[in-house]
N, C-alpha and C. Protein backbone atom coordinates (compact mmCIF):
# COMPACT_ATOMS: atom_id res chain seq x y z
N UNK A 1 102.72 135.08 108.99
CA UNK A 1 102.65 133.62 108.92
C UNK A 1 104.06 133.07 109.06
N UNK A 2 104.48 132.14 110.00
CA UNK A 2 105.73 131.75 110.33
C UNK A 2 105.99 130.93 109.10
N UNK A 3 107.36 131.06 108.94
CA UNK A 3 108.01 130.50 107.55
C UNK A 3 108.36 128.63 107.69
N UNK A 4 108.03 128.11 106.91
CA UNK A 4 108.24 126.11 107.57
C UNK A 4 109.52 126.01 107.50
N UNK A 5 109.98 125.30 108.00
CA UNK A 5 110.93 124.59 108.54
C UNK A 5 111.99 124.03 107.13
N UNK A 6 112.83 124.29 106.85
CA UNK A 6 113.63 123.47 105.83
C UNK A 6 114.18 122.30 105.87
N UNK A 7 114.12 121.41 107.30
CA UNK A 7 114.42 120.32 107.73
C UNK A 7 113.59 119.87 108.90
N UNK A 8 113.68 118.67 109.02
CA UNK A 8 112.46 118.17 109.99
C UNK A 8 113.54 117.27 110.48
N UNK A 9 113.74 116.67 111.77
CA UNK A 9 114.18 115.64 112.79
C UNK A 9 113.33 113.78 111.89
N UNK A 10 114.04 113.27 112.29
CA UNK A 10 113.59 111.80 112.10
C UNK A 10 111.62 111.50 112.53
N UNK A 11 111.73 111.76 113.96
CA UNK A 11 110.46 111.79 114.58
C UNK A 11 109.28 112.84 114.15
N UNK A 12 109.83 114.18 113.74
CA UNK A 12 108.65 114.91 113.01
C UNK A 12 108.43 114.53 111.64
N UNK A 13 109.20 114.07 111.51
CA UNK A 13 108.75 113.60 109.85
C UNK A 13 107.89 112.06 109.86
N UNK A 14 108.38 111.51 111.18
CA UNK A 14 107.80 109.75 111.43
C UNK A 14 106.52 110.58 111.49
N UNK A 15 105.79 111.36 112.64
CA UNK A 15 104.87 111.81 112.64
C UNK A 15 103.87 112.60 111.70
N UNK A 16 104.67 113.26 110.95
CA UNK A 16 103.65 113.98 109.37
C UNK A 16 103.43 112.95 109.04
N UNK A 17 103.99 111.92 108.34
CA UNK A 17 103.81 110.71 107.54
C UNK A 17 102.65 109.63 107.90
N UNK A 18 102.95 109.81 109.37
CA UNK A 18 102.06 108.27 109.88
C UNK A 18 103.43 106.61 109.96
N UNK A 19 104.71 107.02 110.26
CA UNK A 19 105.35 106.21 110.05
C UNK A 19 106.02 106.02 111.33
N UNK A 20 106.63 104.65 111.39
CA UNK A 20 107.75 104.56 112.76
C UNK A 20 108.76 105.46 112.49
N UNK A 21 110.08 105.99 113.37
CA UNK A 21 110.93 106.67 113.01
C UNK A 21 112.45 105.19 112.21
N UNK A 22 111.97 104.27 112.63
CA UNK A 22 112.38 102.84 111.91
C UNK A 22 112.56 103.41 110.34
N UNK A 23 111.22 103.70 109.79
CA UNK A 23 110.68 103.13 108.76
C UNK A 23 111.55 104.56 108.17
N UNK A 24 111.02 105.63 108.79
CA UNK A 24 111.64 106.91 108.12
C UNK A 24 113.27 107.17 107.81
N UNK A 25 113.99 106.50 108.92
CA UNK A 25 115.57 105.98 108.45
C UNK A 25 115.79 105.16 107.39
N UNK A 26 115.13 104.13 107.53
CA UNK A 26 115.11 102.99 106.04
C UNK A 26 114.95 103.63 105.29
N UNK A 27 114.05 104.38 104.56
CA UNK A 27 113.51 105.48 103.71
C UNK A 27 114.93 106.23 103.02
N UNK A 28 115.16 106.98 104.38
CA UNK A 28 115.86 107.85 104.32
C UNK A 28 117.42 107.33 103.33
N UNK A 29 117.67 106.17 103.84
CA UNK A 29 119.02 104.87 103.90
C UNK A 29 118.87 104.78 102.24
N UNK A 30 117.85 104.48 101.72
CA UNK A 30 117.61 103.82 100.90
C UNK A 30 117.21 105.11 99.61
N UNK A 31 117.07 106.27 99.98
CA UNK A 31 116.91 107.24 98.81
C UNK A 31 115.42 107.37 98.84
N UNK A 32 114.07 107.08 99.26
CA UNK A 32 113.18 107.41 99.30
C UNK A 32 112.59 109.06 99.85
N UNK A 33 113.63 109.53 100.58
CA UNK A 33 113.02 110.43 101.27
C UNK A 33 114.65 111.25 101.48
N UNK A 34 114.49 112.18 101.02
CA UNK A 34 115.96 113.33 100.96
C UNK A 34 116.39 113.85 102.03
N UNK A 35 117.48 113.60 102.62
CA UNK A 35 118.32 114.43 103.85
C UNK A 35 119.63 113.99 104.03
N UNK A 36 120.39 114.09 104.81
CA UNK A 36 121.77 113.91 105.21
C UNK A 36 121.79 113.98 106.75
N UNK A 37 123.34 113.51 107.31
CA UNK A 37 123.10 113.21 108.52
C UNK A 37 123.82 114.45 109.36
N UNK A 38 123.42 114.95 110.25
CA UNK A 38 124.04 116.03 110.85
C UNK A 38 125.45 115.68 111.41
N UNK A 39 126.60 116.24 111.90
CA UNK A 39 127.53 116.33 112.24
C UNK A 39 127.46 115.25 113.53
N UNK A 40 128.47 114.55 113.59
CA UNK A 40 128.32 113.51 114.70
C UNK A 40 128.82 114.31 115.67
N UNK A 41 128.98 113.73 117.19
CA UNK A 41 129.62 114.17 118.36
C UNK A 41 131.26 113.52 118.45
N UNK A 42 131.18 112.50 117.80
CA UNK A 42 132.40 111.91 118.14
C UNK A 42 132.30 111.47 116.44
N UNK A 43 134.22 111.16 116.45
CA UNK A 43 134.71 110.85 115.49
C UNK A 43 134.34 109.43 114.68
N UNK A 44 133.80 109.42 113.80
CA UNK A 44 133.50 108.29 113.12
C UNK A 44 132.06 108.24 113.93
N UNK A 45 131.02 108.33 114.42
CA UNK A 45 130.03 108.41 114.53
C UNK A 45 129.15 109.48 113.88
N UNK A 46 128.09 108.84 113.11
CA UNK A 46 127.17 109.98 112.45
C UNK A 46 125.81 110.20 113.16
N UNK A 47 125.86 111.58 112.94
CA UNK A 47 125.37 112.05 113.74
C UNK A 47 123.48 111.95 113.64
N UNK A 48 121.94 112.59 113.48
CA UNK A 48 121.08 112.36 113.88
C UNK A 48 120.81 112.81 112.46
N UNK A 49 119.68 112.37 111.45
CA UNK A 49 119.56 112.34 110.19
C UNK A 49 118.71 113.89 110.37
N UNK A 50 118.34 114.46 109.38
CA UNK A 50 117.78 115.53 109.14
C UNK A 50 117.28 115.73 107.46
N UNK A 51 115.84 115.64 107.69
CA UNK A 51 115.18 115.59 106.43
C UNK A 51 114.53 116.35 106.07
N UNK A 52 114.82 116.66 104.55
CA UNK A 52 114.08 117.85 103.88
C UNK A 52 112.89 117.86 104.32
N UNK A 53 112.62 118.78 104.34
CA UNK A 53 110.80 119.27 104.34
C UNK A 53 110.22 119.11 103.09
N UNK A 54 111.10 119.49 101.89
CA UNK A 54 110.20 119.18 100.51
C UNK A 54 109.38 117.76 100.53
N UNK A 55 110.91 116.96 100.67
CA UNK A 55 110.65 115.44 100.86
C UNK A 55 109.27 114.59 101.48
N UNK A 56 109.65 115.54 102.60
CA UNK A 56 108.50 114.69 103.47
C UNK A 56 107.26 115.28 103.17
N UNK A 57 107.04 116.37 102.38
CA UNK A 57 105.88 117.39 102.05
C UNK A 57 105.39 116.45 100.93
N UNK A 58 106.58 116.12 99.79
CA UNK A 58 106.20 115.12 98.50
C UNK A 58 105.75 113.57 98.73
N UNK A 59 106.25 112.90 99.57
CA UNK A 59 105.84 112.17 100.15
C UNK A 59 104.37 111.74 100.84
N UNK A 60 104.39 113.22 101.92
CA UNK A 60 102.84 113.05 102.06
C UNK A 60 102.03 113.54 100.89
N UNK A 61 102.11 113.60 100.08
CA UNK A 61 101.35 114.03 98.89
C UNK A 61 100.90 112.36 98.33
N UNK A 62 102.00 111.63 98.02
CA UNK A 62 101.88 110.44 97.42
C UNK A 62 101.25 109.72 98.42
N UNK A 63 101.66 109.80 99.34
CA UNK A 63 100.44 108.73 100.64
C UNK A 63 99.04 109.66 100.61
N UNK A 64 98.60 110.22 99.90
CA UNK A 64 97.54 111.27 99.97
C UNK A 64 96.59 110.79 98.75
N UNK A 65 97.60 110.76 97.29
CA UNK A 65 96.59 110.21 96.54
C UNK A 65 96.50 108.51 96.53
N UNK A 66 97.46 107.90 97.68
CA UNK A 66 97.18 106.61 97.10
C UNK A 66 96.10 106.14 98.11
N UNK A 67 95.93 107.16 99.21
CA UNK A 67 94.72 107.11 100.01
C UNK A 67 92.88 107.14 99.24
N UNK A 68 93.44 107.94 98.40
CA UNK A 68 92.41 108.27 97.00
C UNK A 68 91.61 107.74 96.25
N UNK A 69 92.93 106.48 95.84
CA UNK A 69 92.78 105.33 95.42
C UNK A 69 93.13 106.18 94.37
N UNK A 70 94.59 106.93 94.11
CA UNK A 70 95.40 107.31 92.96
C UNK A 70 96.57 106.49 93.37
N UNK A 71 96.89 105.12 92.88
CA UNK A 71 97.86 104.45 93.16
C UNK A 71 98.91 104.93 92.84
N UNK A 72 100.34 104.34 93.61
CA UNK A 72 102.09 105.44 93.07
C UNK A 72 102.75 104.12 93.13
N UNK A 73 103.84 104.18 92.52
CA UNK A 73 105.20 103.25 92.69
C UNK A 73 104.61 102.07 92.52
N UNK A 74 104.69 101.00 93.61
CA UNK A 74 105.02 99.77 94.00
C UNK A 74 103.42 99.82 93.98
N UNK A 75 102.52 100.16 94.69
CA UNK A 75 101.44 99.59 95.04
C UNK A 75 100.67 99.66 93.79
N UNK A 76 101.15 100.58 92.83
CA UNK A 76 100.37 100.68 91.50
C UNK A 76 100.31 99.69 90.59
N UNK A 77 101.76 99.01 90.74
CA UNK A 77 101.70 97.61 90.21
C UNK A 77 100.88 96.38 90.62
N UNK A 78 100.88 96.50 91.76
CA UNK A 78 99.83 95.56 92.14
C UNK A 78 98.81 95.85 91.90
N UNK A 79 98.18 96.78 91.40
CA UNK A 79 96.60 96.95 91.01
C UNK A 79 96.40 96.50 89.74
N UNK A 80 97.74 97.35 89.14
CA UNK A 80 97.31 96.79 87.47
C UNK A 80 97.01 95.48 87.64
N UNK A 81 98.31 94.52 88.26
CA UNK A 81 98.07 93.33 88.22
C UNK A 81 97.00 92.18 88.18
N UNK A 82 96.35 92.85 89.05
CA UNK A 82 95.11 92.04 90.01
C UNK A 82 93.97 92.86 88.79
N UNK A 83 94.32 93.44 88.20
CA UNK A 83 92.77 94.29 86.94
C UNK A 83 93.62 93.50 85.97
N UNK A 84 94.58 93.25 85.89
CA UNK A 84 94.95 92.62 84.26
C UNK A 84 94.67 91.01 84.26
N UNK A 85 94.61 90.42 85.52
CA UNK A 85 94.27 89.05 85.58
C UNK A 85 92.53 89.36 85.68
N UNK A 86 91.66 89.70 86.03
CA UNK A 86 90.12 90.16 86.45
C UNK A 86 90.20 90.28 84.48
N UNK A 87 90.59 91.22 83.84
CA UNK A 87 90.40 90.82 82.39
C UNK A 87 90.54 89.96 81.51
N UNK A 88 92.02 89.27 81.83
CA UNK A 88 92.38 88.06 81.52
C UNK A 88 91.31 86.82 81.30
N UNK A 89 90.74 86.81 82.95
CA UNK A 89 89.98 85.97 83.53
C UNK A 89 88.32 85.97 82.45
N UNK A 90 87.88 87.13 82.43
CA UNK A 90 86.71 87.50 81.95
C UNK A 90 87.35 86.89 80.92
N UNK A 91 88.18 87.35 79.61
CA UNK A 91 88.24 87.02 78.59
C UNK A 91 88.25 85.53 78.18
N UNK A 92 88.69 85.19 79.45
CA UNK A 92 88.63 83.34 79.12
C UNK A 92 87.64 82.96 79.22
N UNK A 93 86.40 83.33 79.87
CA UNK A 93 85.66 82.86 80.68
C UNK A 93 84.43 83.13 79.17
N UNK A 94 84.52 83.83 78.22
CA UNK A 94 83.86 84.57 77.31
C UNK A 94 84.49 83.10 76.14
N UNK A 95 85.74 83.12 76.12
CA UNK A 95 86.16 82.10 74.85
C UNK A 95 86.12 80.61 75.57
N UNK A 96 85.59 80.39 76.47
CA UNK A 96 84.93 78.75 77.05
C UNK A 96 83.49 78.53 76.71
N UNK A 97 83.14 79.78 76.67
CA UNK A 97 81.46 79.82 76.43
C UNK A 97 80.89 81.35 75.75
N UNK A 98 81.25 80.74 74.24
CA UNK A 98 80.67 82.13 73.49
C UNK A 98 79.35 82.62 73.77
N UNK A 99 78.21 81.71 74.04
CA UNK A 99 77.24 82.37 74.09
C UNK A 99 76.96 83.46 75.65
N UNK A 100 78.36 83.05 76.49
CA UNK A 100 78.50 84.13 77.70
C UNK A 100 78.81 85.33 77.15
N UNK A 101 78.24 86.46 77.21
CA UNK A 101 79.26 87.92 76.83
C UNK A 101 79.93 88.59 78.51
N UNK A 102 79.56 87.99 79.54
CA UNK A 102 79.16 88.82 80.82
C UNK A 102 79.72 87.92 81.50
N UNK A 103 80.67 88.17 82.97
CA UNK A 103 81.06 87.06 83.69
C UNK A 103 79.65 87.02 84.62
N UNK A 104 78.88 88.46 84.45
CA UNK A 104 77.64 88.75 85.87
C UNK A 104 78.65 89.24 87.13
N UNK A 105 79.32 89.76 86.96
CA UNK A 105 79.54 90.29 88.24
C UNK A 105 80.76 89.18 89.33
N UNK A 106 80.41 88.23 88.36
CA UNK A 106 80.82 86.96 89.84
C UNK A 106 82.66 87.11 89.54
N UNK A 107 83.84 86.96 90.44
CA UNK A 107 84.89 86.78 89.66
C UNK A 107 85.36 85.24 89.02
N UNK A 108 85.93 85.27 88.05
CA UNK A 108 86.51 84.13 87.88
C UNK A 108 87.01 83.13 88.74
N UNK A 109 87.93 82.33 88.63
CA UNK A 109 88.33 81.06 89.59
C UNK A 109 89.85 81.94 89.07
N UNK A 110 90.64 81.98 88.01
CA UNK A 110 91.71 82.55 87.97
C UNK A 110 91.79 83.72 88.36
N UNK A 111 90.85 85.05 88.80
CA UNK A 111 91.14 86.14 88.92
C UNK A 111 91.06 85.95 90.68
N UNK A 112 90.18 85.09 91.04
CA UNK A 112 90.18 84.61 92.65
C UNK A 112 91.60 84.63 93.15
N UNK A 113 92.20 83.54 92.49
CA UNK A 113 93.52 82.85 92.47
C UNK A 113 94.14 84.08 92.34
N UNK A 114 94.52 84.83 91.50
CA UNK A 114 95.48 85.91 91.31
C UNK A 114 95.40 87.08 92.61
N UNK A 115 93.87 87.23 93.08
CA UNK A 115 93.59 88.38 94.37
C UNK A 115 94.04 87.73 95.16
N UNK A 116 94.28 85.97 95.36
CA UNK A 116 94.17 85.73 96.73
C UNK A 116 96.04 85.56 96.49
N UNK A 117 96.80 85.71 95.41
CA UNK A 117 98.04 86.08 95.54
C UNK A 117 98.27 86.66 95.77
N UNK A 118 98.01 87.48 95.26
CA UNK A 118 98.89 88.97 95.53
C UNK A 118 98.10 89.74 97.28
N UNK A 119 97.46 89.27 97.91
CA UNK A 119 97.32 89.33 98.99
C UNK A 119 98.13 88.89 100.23
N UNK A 120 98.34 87.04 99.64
CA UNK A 120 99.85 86.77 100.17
C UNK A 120 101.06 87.60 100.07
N UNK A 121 100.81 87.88 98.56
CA UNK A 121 102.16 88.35 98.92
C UNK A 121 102.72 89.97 99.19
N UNK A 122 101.06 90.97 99.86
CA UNK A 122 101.20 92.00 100.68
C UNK A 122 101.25 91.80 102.06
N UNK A 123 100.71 90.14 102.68
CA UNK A 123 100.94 89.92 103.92
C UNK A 123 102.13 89.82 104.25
N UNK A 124 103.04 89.00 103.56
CA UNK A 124 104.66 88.94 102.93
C UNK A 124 105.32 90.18 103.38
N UNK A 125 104.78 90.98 102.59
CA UNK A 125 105.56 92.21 102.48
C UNK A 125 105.05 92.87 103.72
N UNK A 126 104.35 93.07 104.18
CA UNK A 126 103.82 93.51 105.32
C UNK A 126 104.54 93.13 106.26
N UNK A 127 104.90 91.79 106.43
CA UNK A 127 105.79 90.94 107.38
C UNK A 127 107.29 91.51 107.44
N UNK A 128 107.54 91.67 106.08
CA UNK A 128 109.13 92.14 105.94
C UNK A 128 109.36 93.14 106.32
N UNK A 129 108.26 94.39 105.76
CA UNK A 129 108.32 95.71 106.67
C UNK A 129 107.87 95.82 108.28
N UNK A 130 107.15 95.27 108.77
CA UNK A 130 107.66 94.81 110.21
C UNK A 130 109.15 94.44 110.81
N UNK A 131 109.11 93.54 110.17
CA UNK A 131 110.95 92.36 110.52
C UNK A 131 111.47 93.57 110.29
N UNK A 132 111.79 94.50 109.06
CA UNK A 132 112.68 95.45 108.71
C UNK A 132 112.63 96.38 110.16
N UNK A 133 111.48 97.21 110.35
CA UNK A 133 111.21 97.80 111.28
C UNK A 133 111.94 97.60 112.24
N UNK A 134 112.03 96.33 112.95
CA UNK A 134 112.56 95.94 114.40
C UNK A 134 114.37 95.52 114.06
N UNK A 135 114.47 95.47 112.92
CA UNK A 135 116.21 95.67 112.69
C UNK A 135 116.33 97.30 112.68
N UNK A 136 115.53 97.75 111.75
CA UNK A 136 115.96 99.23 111.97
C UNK A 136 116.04 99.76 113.56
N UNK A 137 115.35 99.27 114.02
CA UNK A 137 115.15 99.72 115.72
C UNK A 137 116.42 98.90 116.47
N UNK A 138 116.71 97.47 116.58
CA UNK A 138 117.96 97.50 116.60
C UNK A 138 119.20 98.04 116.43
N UNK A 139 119.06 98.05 114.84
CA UNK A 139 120.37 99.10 114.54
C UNK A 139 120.44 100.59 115.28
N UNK A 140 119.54 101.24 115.24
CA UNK A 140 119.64 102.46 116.45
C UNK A 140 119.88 102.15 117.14
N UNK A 141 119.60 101.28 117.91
CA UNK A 141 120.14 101.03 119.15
C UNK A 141 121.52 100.77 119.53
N UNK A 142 122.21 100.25 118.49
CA UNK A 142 123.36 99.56 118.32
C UNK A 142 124.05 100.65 118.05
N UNK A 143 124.06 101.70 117.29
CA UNK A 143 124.49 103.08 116.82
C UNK A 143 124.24 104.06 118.58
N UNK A 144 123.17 103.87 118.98
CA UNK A 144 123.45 104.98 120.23
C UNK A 144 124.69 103.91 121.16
N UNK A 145 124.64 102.47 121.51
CA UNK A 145 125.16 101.94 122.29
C UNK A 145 126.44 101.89 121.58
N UNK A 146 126.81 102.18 120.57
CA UNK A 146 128.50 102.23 120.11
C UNK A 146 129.32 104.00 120.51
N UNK A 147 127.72 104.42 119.91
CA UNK A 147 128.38 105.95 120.39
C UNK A 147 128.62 106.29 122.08
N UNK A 148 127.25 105.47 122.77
CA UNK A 148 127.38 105.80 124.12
C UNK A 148 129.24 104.90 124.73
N UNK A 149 129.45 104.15 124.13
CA UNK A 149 131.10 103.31 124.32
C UNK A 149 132.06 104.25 123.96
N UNK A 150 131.72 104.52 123.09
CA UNK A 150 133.25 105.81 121.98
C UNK A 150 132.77 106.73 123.31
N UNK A 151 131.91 106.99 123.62
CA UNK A 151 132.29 108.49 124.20
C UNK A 151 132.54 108.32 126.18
N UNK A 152 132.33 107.01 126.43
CA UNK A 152 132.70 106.80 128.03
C UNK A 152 134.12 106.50 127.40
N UNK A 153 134.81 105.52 126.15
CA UNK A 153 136.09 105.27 126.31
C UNK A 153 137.21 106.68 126.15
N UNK A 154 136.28 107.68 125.65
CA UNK A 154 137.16 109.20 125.33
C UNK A 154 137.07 109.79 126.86
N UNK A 155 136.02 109.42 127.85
CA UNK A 155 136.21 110.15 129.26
C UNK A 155 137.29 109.28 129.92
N UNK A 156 137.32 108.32 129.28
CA UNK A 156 137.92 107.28 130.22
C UNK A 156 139.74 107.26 129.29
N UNK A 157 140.01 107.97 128.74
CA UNK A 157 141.26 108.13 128.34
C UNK A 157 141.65 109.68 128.36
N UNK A 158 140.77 110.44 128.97
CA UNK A 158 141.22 111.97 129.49
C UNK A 158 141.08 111.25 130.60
N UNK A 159 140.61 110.44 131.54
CA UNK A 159 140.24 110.88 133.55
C UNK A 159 142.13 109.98 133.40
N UNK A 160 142.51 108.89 132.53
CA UNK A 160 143.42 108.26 132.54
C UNK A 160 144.70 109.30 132.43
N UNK A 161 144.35 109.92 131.29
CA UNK A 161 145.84 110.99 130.98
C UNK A 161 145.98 112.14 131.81
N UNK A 162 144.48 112.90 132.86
CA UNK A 162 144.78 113.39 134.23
C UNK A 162 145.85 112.74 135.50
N UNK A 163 144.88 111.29 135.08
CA UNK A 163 145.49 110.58 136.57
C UNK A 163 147.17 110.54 136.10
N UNK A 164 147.87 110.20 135.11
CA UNK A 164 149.44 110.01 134.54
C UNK A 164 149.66 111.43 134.66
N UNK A 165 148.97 112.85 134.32
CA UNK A 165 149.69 114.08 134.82
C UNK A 165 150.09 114.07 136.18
N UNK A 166 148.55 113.83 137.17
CA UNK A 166 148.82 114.06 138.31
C UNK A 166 150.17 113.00 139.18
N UNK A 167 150.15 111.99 138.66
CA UNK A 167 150.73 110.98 139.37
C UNK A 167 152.58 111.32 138.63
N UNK A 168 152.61 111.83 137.63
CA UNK A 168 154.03 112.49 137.14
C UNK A 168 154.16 113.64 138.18
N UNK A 169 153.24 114.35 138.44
CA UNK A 169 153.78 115.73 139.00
C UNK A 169 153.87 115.35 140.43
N UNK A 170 153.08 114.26 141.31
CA UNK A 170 153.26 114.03 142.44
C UNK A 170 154.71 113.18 142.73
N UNK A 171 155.77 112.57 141.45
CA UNK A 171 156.58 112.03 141.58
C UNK A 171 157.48 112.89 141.24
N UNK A 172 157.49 114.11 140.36
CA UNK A 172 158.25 114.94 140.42
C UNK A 172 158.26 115.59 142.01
N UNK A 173 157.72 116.02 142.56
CA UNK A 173 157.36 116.58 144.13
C UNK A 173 158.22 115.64 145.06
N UNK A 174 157.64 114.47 144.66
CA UNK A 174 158.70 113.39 145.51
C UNK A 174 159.91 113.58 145.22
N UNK A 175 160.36 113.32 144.51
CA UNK A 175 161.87 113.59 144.07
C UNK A 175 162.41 114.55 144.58
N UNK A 176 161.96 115.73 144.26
CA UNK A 176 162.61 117.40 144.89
C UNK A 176 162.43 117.00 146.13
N UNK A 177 161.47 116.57 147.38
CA UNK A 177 161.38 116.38 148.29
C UNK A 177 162.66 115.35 148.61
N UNK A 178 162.88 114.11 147.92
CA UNK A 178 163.83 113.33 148.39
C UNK A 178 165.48 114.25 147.80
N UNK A 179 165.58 115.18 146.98
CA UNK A 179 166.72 115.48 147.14
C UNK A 179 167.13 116.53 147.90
N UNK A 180 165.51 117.37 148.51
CA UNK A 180 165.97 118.16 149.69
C UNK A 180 166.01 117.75 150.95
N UNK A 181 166.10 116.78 151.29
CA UNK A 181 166.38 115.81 152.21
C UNK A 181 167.86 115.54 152.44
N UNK A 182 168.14 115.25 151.41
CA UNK A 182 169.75 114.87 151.13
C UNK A 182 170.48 115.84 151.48
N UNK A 183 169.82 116.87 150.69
CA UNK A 183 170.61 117.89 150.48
C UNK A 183 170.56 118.85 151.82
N UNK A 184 169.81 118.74 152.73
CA UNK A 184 169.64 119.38 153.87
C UNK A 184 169.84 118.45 155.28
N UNK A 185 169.69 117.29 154.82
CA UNK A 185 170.52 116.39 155.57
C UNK A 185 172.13 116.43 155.86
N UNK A 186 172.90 116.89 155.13
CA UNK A 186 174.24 116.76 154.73
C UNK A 186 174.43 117.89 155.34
N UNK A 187 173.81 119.36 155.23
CA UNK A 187 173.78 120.96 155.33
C UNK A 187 174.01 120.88 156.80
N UNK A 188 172.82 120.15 157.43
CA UNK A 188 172.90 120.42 158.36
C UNK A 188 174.10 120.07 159.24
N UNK A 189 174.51 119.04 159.43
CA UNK A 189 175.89 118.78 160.39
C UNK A 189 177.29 119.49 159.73
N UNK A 190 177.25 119.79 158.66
CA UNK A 190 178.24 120.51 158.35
C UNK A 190 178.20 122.01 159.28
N UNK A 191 177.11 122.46 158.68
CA UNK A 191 176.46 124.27 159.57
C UNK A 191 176.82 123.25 161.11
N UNK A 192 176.48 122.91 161.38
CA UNK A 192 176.62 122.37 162.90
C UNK A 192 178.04 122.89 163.17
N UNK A 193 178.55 121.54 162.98
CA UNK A 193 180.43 122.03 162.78
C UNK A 193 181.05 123.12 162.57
N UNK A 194 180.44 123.44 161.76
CA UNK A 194 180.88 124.76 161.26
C UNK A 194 180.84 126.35 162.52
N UNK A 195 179.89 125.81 163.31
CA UNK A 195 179.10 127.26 164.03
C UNK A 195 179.68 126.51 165.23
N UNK A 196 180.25 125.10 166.10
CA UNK A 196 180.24 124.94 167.14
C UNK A 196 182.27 124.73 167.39
């Protein structure tokens, strides 16, 4: 049986999860989900994130029972919430009219009010993790297009410090050329004289 993987790429882990690779950097950014970033290519650029396997193994565990309807974290609060107003509600609804023991099934007008909040304000949040999403996707983008700059301006300051070798050594060449000129210019009518 092949042994798993101790790290997963951004995109295999977007994929175990069910997530954008957006969402899995935010995650990642933010301490939700354990890894570090691999060695960049260039200086001051970091390089491509790399995430535990535990992480993303524990993770899908928690998106597993809250599939369940075993609520975790954040979304657990909102349940209590919306069951602590639904009791709330009943209980009022019992001390307006003692001879009620039973709402019957129907919900309150305050426990209405409280579901139809906290619905807003998962559409809300829903919205933000979108918006977030498309900055996170920006910001990659902005991170490959800074790195793709750092690394044409590093070709483009070696093809520069070639062209200043070559163009030194072709002026050194000139030079020896212009002082064997001189110098064989002069040679010659002397040897002339000299032999006639």
């Amino acid at each position: 049986m092949p042994q798993a993987p101790d790290h997963h790429d951004v995109y295999e882990a977007a994929r175990i999860l069910g997530l954008s690779p957006a969402r899995v950097r935010q995650m990642l950014r933010s301490g939700e989900l354990e890894g570090e970033r691999a060695e960049g290519h260039a200086k001051g650029v970091p390089g491509p994130w790399r995430v535990r396997a535990s992480s993303v193994r524990a993770m899908r565990a928690s998106q597993e029972d809250t599939e369940r309807g075993e609520p975790r974290d954040a979304g657990e609060d909102a349940v209590e919430t919306v069951a602590l107003g639904e009791d709330l509600a009943g209980q009022s609804a019992t001390r307006d009219d003692p001879g009620r023991s039973d709402t019957g099934g129907t919900p309150s007008e305050a426990a209405e009010l409280l579901s139809e909040s906290v619905r807003g304000l998962m559409e809300k949040v829903e919205a933000l993790k979108w918006e977030l999403q498309q900055l996170e996707g920006r910001l990659e983008f902005s991170e490959i297009q800074e790195f793709a700059v750092q690394a044409s301006l590093r070709r483009e300051r070696e093809r520069a410090e070639r062209e200043r070798e070559r163009a030194d050594a072709l002026q050194a060449e000139l030079e020896a050329e212009r002082r064997g000129r001189r110098g064989g210019g002069r040679r010659g009518p002397r040897q002339g004289s000299a032999g006639g």
